[in-house]
C-alpha atoms as a PDB file:
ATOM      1  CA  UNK A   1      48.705 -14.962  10.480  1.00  0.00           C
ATOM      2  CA  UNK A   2      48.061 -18.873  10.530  1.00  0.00           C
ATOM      3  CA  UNK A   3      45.008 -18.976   8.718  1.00  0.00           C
ATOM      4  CA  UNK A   4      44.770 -21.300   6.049  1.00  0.00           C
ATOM      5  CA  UNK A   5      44.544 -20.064   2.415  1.00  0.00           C
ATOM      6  CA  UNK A   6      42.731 -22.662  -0.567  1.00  0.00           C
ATOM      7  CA  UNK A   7      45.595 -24.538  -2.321  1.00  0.00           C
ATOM      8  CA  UNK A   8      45.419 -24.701  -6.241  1.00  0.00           C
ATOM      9  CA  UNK A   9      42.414 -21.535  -6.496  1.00  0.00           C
ATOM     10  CA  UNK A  10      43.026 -19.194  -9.420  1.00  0.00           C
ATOM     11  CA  UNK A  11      41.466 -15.891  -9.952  1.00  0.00           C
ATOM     12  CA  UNK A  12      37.867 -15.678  -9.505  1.00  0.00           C
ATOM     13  CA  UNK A  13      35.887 -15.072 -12.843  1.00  0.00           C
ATOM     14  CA  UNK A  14      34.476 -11.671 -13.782  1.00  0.00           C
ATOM     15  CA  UNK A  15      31.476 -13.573 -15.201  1.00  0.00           C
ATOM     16  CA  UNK A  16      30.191 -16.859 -13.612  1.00  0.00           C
ATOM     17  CA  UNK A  17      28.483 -19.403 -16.012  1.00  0.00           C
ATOM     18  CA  UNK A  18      26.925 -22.580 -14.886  1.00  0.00           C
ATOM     19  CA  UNK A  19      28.028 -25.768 -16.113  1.00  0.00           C
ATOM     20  CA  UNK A  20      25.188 -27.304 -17.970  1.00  0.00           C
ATOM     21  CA  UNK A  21      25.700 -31.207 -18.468  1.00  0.00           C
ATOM     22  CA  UNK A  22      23.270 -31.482 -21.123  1.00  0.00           C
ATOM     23  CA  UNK A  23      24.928 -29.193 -23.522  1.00  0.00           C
ATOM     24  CA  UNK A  24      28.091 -30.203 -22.594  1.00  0.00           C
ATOM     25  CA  UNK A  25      26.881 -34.078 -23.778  1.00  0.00           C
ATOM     26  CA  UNK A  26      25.698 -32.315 -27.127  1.00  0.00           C
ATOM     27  CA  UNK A  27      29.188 -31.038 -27.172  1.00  0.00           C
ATOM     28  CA  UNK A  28      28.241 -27.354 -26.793  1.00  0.00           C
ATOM     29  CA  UNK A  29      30.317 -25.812 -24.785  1.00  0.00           C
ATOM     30  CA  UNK A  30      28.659 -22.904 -22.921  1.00  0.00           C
ATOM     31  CA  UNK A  31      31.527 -21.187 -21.031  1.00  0.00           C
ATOM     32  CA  UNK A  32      32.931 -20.736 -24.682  1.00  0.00           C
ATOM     33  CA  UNK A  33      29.529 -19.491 -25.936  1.00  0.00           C
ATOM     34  CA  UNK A  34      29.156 -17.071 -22.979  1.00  0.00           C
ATOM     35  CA  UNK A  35      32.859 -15.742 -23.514  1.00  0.00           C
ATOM     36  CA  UNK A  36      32.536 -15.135 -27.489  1.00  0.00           C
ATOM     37  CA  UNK A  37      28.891 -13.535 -26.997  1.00  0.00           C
ATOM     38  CA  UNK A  38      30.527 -10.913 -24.585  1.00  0.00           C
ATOM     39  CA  UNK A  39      33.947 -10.409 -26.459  1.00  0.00           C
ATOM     40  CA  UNK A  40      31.045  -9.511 -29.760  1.00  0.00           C
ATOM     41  CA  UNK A  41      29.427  -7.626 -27.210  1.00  0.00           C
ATOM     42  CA  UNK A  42      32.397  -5.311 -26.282  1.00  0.00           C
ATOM     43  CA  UNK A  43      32.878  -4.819 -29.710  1.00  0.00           C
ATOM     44  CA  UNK A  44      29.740  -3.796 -30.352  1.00  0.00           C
ATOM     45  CA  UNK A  45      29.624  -1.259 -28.032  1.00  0.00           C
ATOM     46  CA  UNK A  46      33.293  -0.192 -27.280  1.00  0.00           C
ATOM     47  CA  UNK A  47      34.675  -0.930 -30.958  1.00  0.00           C
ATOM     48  CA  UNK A  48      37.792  -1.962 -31.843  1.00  0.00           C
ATOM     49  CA  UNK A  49      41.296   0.305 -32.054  1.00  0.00           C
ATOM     50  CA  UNK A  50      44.017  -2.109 -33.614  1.00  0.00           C
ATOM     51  CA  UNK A  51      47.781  -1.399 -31.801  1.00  0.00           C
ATOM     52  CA  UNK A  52      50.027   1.041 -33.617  1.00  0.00           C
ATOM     53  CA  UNK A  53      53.008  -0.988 -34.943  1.00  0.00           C
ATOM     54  CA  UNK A  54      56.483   1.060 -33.380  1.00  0.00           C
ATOM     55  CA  UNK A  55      58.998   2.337 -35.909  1.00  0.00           C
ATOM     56  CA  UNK A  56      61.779   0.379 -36.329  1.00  0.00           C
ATOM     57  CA  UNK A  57      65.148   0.759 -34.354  1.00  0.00           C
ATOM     58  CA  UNK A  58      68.019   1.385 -35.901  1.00  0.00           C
ATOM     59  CA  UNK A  59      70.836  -1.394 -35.440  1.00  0.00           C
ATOM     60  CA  UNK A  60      73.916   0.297 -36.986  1.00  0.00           C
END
């Protein structure tokens, strides 16, 4: 269609957190903070069902 499409852009994030130079000269990393507080979050609320491991096949 010869428009021009951004070179190198991922996936836009679900949840957008603002880089704070401060904290990041502290050594805190927000992003990080932001991402484990909502992972705890989902757990909270949704809970947590571990994977069933399959049977094993038979190789005989």
């Amino acid at each position: 269609d010869g428009k021009w499409f951004r070179e190198g852009h991922g996936v836009d994030p679900d949840i957008e957190v603002d880089e704070n130079l401060a904290e990041m000269a502290k050594g805190n990393d927000v992003q990080l903070d932001r991402a484990i507080t909502e992972i705890k979050n989902a757990l909270k609320n949704k809970g947590y069902n571990a994977p069933v491991t399959p049977a094993y096949e038979k190789r005989n």
